[in-house]
N, C-alpha and C. Protein backbone atom coordinates (compact mmCIF):
# COMPACT_ATOMS: atom_id res chain seq x y z
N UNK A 1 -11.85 4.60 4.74
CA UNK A 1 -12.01 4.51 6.17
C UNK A 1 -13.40 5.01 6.53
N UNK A 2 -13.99 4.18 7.76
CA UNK A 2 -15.90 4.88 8.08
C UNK A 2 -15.69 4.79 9.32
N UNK A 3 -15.88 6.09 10.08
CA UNK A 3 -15.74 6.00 11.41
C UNK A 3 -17.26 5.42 11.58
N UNK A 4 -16.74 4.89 13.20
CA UNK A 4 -18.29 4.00 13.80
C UNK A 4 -18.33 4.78 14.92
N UNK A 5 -19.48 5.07 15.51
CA UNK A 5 -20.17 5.50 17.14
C UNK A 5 -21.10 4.57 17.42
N UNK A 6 -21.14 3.72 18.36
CA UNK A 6 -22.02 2.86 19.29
C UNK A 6 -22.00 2.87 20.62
N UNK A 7 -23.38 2.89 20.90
CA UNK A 7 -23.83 3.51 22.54
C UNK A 7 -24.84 1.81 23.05
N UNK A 8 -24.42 1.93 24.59
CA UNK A 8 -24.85 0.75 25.12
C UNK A 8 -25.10 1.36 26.60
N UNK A 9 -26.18 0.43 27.24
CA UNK A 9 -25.83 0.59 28.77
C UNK A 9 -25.23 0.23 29.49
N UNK A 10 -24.79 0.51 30.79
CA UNK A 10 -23.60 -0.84 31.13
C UNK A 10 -24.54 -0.54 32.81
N UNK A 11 -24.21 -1.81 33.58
CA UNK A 11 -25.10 -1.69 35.06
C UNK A 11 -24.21 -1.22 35.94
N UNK A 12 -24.86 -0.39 36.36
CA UNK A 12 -23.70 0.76 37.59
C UNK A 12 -23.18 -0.02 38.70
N UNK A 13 -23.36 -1.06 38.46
CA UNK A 13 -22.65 -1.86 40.03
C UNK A 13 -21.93 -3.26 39.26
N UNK A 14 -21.61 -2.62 37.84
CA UNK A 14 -20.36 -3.57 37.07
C UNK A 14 -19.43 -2.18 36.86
N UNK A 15 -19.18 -1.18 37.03
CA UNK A 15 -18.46 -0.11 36.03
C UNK A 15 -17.25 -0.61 36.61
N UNK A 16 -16.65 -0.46 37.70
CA UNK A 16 -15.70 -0.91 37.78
C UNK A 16 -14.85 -1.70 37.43
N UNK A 17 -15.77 -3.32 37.39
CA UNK A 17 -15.25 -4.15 36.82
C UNK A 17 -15.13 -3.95 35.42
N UNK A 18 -15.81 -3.21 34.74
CA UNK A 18 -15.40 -2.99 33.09
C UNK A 18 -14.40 -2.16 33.19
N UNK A 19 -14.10 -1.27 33.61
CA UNK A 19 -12.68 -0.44 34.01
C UNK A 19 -11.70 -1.47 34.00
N UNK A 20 -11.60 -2.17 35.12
CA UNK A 20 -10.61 -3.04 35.31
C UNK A 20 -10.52 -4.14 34.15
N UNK A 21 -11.10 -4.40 33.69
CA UNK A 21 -10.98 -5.25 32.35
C UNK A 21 -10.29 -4.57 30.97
N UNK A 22 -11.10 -3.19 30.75
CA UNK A 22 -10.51 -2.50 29.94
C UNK A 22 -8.91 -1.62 30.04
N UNK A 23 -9.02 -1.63 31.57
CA UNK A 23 -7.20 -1.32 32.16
C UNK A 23 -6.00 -2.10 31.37
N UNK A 24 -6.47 -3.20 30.96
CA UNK A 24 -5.86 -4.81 30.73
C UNK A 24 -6.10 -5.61 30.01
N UNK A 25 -6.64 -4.98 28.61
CA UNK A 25 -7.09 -5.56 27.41
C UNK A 25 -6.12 -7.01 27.02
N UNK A 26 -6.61 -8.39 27.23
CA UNK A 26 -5.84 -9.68 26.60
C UNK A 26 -5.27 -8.99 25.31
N UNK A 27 -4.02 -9.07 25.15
CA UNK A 27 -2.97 -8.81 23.90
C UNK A 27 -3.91 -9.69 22.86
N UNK A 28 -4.13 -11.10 22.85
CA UNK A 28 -5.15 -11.48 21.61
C UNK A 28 -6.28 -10.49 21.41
N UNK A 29 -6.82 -10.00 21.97
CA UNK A 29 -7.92 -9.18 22.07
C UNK A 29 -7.54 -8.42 20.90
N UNK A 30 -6.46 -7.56 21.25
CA UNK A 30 -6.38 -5.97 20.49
C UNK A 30 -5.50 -7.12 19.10
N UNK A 31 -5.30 -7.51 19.19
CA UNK A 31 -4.55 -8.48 17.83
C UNK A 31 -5.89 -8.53 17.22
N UNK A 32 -6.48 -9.30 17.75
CA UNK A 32 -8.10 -9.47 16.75
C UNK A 32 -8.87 -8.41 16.00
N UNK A 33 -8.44 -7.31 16.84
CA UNK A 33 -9.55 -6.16 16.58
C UNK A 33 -8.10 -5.41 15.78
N UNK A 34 -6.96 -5.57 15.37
CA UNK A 34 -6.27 -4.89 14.72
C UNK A 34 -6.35 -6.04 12.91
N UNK A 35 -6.62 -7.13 13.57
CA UNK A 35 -6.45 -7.89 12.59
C UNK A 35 -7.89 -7.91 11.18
N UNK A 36 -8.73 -7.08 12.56
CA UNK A 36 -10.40 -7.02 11.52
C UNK A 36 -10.51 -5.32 11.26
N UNK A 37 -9.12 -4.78 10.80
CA UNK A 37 -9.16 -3.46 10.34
C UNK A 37 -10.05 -2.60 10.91
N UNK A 38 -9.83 -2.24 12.69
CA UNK A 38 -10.16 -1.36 13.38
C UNK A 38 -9.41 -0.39 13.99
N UNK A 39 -9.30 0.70 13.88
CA UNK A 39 -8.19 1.41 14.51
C UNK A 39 -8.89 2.75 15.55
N UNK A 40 -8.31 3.24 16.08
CA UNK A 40 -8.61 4.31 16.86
C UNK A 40 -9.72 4.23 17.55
N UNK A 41 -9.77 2.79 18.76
CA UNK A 41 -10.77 2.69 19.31
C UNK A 41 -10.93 3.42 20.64
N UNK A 42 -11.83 3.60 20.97
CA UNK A 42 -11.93 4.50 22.36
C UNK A 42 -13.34 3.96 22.85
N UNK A 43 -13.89 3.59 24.03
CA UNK A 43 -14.94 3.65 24.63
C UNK A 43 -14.98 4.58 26.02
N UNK A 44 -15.57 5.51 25.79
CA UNK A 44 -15.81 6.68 27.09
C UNK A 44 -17.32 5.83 27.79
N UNK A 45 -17.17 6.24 29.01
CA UNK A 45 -18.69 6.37 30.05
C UNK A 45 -19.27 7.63 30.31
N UNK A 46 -20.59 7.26 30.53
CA UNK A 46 -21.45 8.56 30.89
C UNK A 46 -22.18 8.04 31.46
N UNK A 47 -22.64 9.22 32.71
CA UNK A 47 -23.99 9.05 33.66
C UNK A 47 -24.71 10.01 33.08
N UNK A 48 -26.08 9.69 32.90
CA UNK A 48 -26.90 10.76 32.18
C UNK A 48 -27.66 11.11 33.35
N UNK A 49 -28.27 12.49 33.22
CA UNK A 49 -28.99 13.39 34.78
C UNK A 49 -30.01 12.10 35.52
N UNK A 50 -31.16 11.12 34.28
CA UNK A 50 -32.05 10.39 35.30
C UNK A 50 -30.85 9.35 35.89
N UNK A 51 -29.17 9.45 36.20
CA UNK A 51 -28.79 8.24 36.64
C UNK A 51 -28.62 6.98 35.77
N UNK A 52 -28.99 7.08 34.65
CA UNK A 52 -28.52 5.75 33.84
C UNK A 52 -27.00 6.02 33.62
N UNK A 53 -25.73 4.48 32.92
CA UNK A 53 -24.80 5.10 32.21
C UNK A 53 -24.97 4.36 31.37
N UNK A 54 -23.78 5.19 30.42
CA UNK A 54 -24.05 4.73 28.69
C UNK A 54 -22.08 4.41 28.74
N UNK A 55 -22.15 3.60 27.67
CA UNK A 55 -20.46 3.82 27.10
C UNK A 55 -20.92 3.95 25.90
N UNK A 56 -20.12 4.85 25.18
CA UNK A 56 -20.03 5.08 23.84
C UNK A 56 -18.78 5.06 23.17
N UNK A 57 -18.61 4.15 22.11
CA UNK A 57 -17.46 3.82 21.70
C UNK A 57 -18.01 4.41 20.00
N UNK A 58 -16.38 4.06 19.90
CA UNK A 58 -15.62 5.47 18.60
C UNK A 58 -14.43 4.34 18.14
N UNK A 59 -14.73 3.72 16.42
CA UNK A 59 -13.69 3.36 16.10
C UNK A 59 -13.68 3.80 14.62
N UNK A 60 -12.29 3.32 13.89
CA UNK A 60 -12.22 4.07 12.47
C UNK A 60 -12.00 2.38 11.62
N UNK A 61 -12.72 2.00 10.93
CA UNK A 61 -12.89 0.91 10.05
C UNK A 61 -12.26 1.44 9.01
N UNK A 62 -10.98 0.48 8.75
CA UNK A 62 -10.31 0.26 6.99
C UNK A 62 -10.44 -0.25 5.99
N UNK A 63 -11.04 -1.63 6.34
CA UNK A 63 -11.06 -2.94 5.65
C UNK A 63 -12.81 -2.52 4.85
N UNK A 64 -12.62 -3.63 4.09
CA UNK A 64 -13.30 -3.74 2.86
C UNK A 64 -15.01 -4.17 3.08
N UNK A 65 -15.21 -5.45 3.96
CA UNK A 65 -16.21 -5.93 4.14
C UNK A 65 -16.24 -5.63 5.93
N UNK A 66 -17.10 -4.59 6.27
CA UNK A 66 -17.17 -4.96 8.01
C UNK A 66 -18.16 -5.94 8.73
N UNK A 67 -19.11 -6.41 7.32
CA UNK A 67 -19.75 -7.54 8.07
C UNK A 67 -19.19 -8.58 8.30
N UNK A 68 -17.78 -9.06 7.42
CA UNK A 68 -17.05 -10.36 7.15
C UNK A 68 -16.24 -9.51 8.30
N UNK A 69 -15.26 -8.95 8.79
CA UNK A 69 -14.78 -8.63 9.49
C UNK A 69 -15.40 -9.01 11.12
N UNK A 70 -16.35 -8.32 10.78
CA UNK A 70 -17.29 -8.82 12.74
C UNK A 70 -17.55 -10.06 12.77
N UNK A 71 -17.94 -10.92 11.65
CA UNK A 71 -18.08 -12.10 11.76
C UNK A 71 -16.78 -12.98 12.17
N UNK A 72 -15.42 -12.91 11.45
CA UNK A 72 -14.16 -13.02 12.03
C UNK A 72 -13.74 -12.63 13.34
N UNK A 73 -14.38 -11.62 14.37
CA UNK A 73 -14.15 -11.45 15.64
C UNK A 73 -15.17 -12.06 16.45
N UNK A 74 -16.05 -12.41 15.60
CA UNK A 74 -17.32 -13.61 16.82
C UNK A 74 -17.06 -14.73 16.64
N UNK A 75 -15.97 -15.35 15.58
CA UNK A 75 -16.09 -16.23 15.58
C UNK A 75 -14.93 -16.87 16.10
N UNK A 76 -14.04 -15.90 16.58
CA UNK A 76 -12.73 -16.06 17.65
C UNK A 76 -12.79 -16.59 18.99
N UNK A 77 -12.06 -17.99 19.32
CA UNK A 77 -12.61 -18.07 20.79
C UNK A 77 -12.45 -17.23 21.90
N UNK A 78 -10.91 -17.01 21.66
CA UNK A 78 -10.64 -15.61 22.80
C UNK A 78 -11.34 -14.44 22.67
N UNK A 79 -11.82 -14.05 21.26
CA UNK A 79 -13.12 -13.05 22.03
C UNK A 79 -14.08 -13.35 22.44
N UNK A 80 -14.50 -14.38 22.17
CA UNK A 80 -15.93 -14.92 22.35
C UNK A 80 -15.61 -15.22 23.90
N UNK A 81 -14.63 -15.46 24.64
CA UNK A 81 -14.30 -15.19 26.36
C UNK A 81 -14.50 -14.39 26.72
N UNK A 82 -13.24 -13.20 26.07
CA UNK A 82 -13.52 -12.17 26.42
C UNK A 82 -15.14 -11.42 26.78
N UNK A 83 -15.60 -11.76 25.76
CA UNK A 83 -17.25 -10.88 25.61
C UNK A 83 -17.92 -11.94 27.36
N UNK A 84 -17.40 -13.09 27.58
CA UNK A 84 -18.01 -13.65 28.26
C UNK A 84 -17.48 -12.70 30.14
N UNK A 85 -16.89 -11.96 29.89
CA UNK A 85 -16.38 -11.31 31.13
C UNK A 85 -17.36 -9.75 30.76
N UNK A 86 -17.35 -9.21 29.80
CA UNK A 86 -17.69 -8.35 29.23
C UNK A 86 -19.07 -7.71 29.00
N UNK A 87 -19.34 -8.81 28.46
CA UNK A 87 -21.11 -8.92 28.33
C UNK A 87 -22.20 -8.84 29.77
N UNK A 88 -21.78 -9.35 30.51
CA UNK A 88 -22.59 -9.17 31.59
C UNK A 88 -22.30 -7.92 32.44
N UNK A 89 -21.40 -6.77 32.36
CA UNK A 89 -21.35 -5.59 32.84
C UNK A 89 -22.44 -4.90 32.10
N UNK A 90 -22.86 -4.83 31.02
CA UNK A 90 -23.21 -4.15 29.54
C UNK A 90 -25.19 -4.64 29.59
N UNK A 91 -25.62 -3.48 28.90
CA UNK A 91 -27.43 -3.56 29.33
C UNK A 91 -27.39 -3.20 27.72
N UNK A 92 -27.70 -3.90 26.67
CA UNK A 92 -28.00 -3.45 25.52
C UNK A 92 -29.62 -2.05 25.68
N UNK A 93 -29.38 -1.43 24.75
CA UNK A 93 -30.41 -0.61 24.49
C UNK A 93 -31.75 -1.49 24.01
N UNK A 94 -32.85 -1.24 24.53
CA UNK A 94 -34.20 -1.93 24.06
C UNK A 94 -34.74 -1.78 22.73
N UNK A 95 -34.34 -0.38 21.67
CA UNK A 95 -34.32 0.35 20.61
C UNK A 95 -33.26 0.04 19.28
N UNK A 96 -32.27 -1.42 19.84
CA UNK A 96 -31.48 -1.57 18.55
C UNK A 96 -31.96 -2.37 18.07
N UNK A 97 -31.18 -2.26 16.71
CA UNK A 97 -31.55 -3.02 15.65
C UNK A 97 -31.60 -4.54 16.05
N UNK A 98 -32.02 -5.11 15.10
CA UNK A 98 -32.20 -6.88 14.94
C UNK A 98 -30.51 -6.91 15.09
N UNK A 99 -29.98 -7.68 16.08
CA UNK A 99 -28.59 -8.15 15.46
C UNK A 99 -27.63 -7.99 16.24
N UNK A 100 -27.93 -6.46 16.71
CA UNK A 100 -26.66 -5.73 17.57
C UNK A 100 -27.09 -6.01 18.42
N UNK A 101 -25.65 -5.68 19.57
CA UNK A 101 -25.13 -5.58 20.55
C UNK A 101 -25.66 -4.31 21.35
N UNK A 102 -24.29 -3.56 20.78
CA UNK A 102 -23.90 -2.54 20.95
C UNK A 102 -25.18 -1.82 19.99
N UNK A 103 -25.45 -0.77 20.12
CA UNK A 103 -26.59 0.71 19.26
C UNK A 103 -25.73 1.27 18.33
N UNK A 104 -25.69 1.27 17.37
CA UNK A 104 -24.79 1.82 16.38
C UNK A 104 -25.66 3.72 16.58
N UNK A 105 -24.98 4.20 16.24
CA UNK A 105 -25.27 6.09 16.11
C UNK A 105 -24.57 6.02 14.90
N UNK A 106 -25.90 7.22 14.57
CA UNK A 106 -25.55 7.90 13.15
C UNK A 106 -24.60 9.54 13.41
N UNK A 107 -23.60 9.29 12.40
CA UNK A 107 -22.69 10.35 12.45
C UNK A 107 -23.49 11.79 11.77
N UNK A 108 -23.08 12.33 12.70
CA UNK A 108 -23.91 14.13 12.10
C UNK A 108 -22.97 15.03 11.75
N UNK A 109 -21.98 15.02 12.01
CA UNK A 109 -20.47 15.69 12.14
C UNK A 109 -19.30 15.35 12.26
N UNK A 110 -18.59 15.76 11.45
CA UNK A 110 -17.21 15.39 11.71
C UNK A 110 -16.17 16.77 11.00
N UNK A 111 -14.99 16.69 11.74
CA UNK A 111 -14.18 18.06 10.80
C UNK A 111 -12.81 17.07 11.14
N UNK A 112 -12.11 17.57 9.91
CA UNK A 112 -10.77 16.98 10.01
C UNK A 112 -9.77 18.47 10.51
């Protein structure tokens, strides 16, 4: 198992609507993301002091290959909707990698 942390911006005059989306996750949705060996997902929000927000999400990967895995959830139509409600609340970071989305964070700590 490899836990993941990824940080994004989201635009302060969508939060709501990502609330309300995430209130009400499509049942295919969490099927997909159970089906590409993800578990214990969580995405929290934050306003940071200059006024930006961030969501930072927290999941625990099982499966074997997570690049073949993400590729199996982009290549889903119902997520690929989903992201289409999704994506436009969300301000990627200017600082990620080639590829991503979401900002992957490096883990510094953890205690069981």
């Amino acid at each position: 198992m490899k836990r993941y942390g990824m940080v994004i911006g989201i635009h302060p005059e969508r939060i709501e609507e990502y609330k309300r989306l995430h209130a009400a996750v499509w049942p295919e949705v969490l099927s997909m993301i159970r089906q590409c060996h993800i578990q214990n997902y969580s995405i929290y929000l934050r306003r940071l002091d200059e006024g930006a927000y961030y969501l930072f999400s927290y999941f625990e990967y099982t499966g074997s290959d997570f690049a073949a895995d993400m590729a199996r959830m982009a290549a889903d139509p119902t997520t690929q909707r989903w992201w289409t409600f999704c994506g436009p609340c969300q301000k990627p970071l200017q600082d990620r990698a080639a590829g991503e989305w979401w900002a992957d964070m490096e883990e510094v700590f953890h205690a069981d």
